[in-house]
Protein backbone atom coordinates (compact mmCIF):
# COMPACT_ATOMS: atom_id res chain seq x y z
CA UNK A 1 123.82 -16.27 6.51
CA UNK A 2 123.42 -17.63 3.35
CA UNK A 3 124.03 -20.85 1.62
CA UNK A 4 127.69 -20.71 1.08
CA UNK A 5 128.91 -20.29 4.50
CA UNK A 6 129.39 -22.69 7.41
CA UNK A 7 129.86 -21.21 10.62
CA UNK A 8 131.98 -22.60 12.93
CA UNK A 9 132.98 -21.20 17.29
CA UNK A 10 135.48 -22.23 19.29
CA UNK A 11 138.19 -21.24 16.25
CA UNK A 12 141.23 -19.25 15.84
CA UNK A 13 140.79 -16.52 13.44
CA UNK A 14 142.96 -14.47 11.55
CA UNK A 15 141.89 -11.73 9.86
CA UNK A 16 142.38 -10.75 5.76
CA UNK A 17 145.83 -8.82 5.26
CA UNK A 18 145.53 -6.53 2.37
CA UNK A 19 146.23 -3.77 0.84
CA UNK A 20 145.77 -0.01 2.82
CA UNK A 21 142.32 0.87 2.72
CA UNK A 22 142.22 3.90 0.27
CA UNK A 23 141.02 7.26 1.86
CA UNK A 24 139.51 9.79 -0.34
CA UNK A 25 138.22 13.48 1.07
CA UNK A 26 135.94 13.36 -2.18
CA UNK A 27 132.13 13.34 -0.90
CA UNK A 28 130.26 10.98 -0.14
CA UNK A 29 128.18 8.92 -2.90
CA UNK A 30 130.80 10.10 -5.25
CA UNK A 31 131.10 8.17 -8.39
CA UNK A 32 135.30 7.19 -8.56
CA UNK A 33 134.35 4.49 -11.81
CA UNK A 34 132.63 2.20 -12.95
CA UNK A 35 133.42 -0.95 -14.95
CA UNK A 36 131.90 -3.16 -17.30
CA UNK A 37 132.92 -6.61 -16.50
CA UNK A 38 131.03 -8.37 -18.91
CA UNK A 39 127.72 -9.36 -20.03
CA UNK A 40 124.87 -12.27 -19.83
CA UNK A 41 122.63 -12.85 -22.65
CA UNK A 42 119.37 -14.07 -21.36
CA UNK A 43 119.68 -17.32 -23.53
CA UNK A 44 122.75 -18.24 -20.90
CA UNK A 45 120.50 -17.30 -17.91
CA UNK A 46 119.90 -20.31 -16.78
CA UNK A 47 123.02 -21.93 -16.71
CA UNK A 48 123.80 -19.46 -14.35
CA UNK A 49 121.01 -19.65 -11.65
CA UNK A 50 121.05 -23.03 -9.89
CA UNK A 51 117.88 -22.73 -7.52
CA UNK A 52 115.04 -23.02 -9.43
CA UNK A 53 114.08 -22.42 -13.46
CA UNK A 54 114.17 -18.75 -14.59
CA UNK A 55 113.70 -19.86 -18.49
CA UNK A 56 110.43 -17.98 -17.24
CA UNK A 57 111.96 -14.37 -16.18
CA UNK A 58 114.91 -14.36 -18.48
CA UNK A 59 113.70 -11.73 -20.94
CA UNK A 60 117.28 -9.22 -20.92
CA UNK A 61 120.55 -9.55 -21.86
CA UNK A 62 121.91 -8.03 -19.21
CA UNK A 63 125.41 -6.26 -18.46
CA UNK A 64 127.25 -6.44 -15.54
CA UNK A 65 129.16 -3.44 -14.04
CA UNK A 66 131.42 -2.34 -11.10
CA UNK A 67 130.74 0.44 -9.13
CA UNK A 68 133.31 2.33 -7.05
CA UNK A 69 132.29 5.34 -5.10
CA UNK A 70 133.17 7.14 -1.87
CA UNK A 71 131.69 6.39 1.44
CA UNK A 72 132.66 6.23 5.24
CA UNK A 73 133.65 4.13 7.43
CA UNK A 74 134.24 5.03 11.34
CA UNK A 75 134.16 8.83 10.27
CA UNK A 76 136.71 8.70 7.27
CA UNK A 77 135.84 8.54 3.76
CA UNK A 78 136.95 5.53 2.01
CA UNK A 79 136.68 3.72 -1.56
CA UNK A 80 134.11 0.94 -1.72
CA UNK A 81 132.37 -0.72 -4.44
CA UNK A 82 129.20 -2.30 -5.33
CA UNK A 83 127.84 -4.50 -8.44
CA UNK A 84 125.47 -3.24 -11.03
CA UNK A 85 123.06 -5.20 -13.27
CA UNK A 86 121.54 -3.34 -16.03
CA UNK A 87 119.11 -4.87 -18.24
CA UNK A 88 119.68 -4.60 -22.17
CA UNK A 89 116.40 -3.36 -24.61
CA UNK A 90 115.17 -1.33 -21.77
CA UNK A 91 114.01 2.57 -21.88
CA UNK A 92 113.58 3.11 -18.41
CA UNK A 93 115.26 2.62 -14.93
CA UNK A 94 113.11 0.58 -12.41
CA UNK A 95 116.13 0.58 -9.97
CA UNK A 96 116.66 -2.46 -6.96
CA UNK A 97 118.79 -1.84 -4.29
CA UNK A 98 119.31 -5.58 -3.40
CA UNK A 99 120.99 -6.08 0.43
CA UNK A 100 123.09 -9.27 0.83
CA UNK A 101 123.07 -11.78 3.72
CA UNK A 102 125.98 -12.50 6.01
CA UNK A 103 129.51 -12.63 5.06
CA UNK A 104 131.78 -13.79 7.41
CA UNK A 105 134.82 -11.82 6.42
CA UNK A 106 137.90 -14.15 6.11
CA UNK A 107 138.90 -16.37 3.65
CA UNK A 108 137.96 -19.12 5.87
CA UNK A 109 134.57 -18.95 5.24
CA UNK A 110 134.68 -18.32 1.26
CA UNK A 111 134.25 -14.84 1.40
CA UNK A 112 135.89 -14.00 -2.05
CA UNK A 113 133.13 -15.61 -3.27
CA UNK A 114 130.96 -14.15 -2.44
CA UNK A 115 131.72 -10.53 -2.22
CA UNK A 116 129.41 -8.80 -5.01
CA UNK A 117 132.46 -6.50 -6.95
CA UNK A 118 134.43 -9.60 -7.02
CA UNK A 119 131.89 -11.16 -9.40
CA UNK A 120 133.41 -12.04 -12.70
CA UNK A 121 130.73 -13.42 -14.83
CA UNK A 122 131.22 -17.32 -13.04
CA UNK A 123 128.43 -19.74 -12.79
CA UNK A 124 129.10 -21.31 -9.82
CA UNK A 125 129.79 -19.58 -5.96
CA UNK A 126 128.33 -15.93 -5.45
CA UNK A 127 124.74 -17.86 -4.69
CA UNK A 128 122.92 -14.07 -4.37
CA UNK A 129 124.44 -12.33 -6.78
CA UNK A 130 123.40 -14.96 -9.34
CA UNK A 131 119.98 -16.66 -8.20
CA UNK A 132 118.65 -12.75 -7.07
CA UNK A 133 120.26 -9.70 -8.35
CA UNK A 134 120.96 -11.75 -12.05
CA UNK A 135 117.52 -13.25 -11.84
CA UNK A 136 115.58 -9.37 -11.29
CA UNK A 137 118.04 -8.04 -14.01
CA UNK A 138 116.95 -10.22 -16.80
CA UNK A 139 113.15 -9.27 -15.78
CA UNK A 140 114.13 -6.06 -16.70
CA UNK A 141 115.58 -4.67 -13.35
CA UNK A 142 118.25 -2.76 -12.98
CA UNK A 143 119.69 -4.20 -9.25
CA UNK A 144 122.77 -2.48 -7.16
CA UNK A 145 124.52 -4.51 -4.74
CA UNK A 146 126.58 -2.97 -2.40
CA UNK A 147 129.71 -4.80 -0.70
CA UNK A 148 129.32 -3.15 2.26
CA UNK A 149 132.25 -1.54 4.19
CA UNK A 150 134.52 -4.68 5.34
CA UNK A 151 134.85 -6.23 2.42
CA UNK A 152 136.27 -6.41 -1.03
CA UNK A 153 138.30 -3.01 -1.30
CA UNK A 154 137.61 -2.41 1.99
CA UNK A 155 138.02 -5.49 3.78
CA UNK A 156 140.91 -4.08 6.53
CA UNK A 157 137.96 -2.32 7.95
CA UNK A 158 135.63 -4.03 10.19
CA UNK A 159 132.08 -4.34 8.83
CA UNK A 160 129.38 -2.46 11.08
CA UNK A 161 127.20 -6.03 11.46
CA UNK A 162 123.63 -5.41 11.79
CA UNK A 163 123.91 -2.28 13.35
CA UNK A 164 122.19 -0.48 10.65
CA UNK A 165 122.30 3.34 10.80
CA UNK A 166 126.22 2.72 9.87
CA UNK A 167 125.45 -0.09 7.39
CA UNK A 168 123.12 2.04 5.64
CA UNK A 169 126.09 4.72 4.60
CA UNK A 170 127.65 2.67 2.04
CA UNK A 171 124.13 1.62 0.78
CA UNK A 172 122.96 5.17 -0.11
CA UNK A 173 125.70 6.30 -1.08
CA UNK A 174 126.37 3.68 -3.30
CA UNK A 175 122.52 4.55 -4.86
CA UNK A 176 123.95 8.25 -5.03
CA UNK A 177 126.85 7.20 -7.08
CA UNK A 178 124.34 4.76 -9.65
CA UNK A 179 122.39 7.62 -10.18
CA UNK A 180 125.63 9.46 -11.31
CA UNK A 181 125.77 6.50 -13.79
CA UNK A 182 122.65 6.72 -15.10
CA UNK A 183 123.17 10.25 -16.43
CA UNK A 184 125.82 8.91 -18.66
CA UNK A 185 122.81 6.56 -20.37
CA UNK A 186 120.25 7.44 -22.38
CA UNK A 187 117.61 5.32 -20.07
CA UNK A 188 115.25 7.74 -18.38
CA UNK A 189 115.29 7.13 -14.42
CA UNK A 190 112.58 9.01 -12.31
CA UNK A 191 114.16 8.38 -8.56
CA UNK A 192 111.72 5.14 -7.85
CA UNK A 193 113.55 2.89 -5.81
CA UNK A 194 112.87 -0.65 -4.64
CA UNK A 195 114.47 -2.48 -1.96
CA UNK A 196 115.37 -6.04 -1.36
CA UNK A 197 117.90 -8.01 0.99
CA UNK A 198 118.10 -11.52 2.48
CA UNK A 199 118.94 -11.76 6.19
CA UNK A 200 121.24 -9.04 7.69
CA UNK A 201 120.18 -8.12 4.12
CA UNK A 202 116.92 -8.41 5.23
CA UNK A 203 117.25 -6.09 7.89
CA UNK A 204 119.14 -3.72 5.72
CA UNK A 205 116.48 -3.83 3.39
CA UNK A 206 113.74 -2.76 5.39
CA UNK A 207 115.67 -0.22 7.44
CA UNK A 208 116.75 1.29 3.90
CA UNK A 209 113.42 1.96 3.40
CA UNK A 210 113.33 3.69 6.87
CA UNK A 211 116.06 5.47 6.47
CA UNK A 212 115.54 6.95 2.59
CA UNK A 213 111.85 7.70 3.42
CA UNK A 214 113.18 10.03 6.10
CA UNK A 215 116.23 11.62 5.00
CA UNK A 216 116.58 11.28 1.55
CA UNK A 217 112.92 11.63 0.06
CA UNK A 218 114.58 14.53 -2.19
CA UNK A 219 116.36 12.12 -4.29
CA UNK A 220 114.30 8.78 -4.05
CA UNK A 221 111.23 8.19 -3.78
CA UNK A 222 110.59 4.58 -2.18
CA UNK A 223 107.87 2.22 -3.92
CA UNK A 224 108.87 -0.93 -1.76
CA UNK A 225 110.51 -3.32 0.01
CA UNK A 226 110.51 -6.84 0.19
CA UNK A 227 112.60 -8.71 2.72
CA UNK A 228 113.70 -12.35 3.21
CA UNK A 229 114.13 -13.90 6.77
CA UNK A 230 115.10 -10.11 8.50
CA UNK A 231 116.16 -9.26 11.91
CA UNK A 232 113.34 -6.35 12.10
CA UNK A 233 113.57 -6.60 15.63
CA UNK A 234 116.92 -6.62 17.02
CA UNK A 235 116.08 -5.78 20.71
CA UNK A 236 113.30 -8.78 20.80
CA UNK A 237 116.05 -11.03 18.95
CA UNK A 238 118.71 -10.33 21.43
CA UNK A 239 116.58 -10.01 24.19
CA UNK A 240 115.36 -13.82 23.59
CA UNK A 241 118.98 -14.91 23.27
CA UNK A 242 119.99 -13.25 26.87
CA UNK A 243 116.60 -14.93 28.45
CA UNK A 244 117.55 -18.22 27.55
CA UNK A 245 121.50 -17.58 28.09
CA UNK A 246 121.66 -21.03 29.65
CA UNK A 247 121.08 -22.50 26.76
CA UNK A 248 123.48 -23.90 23.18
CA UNK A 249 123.26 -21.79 20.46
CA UNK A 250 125.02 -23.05 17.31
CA UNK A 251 125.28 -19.23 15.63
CA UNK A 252 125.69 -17.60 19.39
CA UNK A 253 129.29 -16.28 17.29
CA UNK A 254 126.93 -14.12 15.35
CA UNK A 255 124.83 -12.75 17.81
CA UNK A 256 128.55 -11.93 19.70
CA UNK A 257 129.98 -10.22 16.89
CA UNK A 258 126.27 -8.04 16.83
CA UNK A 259 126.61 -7.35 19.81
CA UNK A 260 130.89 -5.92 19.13
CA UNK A 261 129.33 -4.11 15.89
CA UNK A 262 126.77 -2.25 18.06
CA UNK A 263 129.12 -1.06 20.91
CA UNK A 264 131.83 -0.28 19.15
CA UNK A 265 129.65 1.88 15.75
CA UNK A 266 127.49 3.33 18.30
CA UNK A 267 130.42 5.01 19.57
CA UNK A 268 129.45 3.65 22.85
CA UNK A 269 132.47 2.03 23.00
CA UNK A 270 132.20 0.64 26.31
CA UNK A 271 135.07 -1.34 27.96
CA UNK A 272 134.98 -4.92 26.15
CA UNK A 273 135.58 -6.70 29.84
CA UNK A 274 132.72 -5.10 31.18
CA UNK A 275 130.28 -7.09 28.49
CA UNK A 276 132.31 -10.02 27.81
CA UNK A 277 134.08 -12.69 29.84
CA UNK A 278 136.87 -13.64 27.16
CA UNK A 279 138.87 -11.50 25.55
CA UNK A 280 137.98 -9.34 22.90
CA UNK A 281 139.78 -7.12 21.08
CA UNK A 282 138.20 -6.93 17.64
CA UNK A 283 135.66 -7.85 15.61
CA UNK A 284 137.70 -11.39 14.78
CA UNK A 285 137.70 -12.52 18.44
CA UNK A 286 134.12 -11.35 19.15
CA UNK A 287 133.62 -13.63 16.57
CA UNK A 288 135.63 -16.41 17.97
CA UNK A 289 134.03 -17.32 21.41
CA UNK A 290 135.42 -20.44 23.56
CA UNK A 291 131.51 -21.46 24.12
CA UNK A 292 128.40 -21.54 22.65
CA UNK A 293 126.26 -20.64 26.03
CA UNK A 294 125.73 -16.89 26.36
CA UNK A 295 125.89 -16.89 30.13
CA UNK A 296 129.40 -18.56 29.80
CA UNK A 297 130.43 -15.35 27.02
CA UNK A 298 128.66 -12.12 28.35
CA UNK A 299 128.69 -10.82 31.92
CA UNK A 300 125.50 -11.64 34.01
CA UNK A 301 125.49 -8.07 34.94
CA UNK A 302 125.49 -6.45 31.60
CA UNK A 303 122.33 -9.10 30.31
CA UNK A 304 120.88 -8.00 33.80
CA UNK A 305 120.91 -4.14 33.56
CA UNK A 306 119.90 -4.58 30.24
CA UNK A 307 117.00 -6.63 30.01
CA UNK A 308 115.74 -4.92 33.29
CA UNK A 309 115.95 -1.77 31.05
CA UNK A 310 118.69 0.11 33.55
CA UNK A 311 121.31 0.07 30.84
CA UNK A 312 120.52 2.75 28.93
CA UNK A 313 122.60 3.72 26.94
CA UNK A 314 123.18 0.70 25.59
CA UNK A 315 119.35 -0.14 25.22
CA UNK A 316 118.75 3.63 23.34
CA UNK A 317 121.56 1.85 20.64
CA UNK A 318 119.99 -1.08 20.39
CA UNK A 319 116.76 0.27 19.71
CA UNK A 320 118.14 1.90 16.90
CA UNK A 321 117.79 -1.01 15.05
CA UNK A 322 114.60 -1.61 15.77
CA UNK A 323 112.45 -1.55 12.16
CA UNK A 324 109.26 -3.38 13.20
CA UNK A 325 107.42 -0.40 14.92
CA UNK A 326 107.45 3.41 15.57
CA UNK A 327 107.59 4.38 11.79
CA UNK A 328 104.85 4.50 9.20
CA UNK A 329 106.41 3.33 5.97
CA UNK A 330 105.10 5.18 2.53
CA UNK A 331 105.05 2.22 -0.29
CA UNK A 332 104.80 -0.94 0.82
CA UNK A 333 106.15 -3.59 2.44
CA UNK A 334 106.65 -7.36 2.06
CA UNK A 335 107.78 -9.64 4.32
CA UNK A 336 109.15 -13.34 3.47
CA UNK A 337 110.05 -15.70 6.52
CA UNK A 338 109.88 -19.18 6.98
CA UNK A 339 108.04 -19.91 9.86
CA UNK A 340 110.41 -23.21 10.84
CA UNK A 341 113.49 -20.41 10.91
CA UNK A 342 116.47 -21.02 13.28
CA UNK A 343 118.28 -19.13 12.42
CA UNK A 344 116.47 -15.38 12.43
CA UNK A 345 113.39 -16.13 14.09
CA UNK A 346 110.14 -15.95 12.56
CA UNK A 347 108.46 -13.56 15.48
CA UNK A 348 110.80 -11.04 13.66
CA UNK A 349 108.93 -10.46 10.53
CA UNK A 350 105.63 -11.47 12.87
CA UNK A 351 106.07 -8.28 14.80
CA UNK A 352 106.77 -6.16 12.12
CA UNK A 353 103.66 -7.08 10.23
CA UNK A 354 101.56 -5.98 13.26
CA UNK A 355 103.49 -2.81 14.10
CA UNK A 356 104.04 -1.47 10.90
CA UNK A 357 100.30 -2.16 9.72
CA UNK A 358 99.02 -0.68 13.21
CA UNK A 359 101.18 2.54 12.61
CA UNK A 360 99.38 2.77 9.06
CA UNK A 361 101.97 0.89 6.83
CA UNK A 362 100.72 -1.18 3.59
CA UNK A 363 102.56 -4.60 4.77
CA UNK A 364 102.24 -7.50 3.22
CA UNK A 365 103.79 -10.99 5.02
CA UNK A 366 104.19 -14.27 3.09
CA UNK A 367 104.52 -17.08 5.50
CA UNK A 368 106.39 -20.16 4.70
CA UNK A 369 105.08 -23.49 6.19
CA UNK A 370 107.70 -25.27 7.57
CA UNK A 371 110.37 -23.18 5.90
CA UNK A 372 114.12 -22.49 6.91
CA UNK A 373 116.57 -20.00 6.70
CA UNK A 374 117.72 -20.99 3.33
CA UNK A 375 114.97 -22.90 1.69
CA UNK A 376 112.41 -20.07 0.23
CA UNK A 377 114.87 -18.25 -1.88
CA UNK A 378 113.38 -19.46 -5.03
CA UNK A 379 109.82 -18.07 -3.22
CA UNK A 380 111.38 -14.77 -2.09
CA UNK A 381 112.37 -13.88 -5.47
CA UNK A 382 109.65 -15.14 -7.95
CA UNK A 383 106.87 -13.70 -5.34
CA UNK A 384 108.78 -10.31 -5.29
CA UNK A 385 108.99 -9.93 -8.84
CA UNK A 386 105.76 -10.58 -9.14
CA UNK A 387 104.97 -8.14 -6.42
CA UNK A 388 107.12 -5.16 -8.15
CA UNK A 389 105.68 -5.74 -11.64
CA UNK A 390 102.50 -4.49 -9.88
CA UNK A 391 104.03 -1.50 -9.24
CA UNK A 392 106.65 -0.17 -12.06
């Protein structure tokens, strides 16, 4: 959902032909290469972040590198890739994991530009990769950003949208494989970890956390996270949609393609005619709906068995990405959200402040007065920086 993409329903779609995806038995959070693409001396910062002056944070040169490693997708290990920004005059690793926002994966909608691996050094498109993950970097960062499965070498497959406990794969494995890199350095890198994401990157960001705190505290140790305009609280967030199902929603093809992403990762897999009332087939067409009113897309008996909590099944997936209680983080956490959101609704990161703070968590939330989906970027990243320098 960020600045470079218009979303459009009511459209025909056809999805990216490309090349076979390439399936490796290698394990998981294997390093397959990684590739310098270029670099960025911090005098030439600025001309390539366009919201707001970083003449202020620009203190690196900074390289720019490929990743490609092994991950999964639907059970089968496949090739992915990620970008890597690592600062010059540095001694030691203070490593980002940086989540992007929604892609909508066709060329329709720009996607090649936006794609982190695809990044070659240009000053104008990839709006995250340059005014975020370039802007930490030269502060002295050194930021991953996966593609996530669906796109770039992987973009046959469908991308596991929002539901995060299959998003999160190519994330830490992706980490797994930069750590492989750093070995090959000389910088000294003591498995601190920060974590940072915009939107479904948002979500992704804080569930990360989550998700490394309780399975992978062996190899990193989290410090924080700071998230941008999340959806910490899918079942809320969907559960306000279906309440109101009467009513327009300009991004209800979003919220649609969630809901595909969940049923069909989950391994729920339930009949698509029992939820929807259009075809679907894929995650294209869940995408494409002929209306923008949720009672005229999904079944009034699947909204009714779930939001009267008799669905569940499908409830017990939902919940799964559900960040914003039932888990006491260790770090902290910072929240970003403009209260004036339409897009991800503010009560997301509301609820997430109380929950996590009443189940012991160290949460911070910075409320934006009147702000949007899009407008505190510049915010979200000079308050986070400032935020993690605390803390390295």
């Amino acid at each position: 959902m960020t600045k470079i993409l218009v979303l459009f329903t009511g459209i025909s779609i056809v999805l990216l032909s490309c090349k076979k995806t390439e399936i490796t038995s290698e394990e998981r959070g294997t390093l397959v290469e990684n590739k310098q693409i270029g670099s960025i001396a911090k005098n030439d910062i600025k001309d390539f972040i366009n919201e707001y002056d970083a003449s202020g944070i620009a203190m690196h040169d900074v390289d720019v590198i490929r990743i490609s490693y092994v991950s999964e997708s639907k059970g089968k290990h496949v090739k992915t890739d990620g970008l890597l920004f690592v600062p010059k005059n540095v001694d030691s690793i203070y490593f980002i994991s940086y989540f992007h926002g929604t892609l909508i994966p066709l060329n329709l909608f720009g996607v090649k530009k936006a794609t982190p691996s695809l990044y070659n050094l240009q000053k104008e498109d990839f709006y995250e990769v340059r005014n975020v993950a370039l802007a930490w970097a030269s502060a002295g960062y050194t930021v991953f950003m996966p593609d996530y499965i669906g796109y770039g070498s992987t973009e046959k497959e469908e991308h596991p949208y929002i539901y995060y406990p299959e998003l999160f794969k190519s994330c830490i494995d992706g980490m797994k494989a930069c750590k492989t890199y750093f070995n090959t350095t000389n910088l000294v890198y003591d498995n601190r970890v920060f974590f940072g994401g915009w939107s479904q990157g948002g979500g992704a960001s804080l569930s990360a956390h989550k998700f490394t705190q309780e399975g992978y505290a062996n190899e990193f140790q989290v410090v924080a996270s700071s998230s941008l305009a999340g959806p910490h609280d899918c079942k809320e967030f969907l559960f306000d949609v279906f309440r109101n199902k009467d009513k327009e929603y300009q991004l209800v093809n979003i919220y649609s393609w969630a809901l595909y992403s969940i049923n069909t990762f989950s391994g729920l897999n339930r009949p698509n005619d029992q939820i929807w009332t259009y075809p679907v087939y894929d995650q294209a067409t869940s995408f494409s709906p002929p209306s923008k009113i949720p009672a005229q897309l999904i079944r009034e008996g699947f909204i009714h068995k779930l939001l009267s909590g008799e669905d569940t099944g499908m409830l017990a997936e939902i919940n799964k990405n559900v960040f914003s209680e039932g888990w006491t983080p260790t770090g902290k956490v910072f929240l970003h959200h403009g209260d004036a959101d339409d897009v991800v609704p503010y009560f997301n990161s509301e609820r997430a402040k109380t929950g996590l703070t009443n189940a012991g968590g160290d949460v911070t939330l910075y409320t934006y007065s009147g702000g949007n989906h899009v407008s505190e970027v510049k915010n979200y990243v000079l308050n986070t920086l400032a935020d993690f320098n605390l803390l390295k």
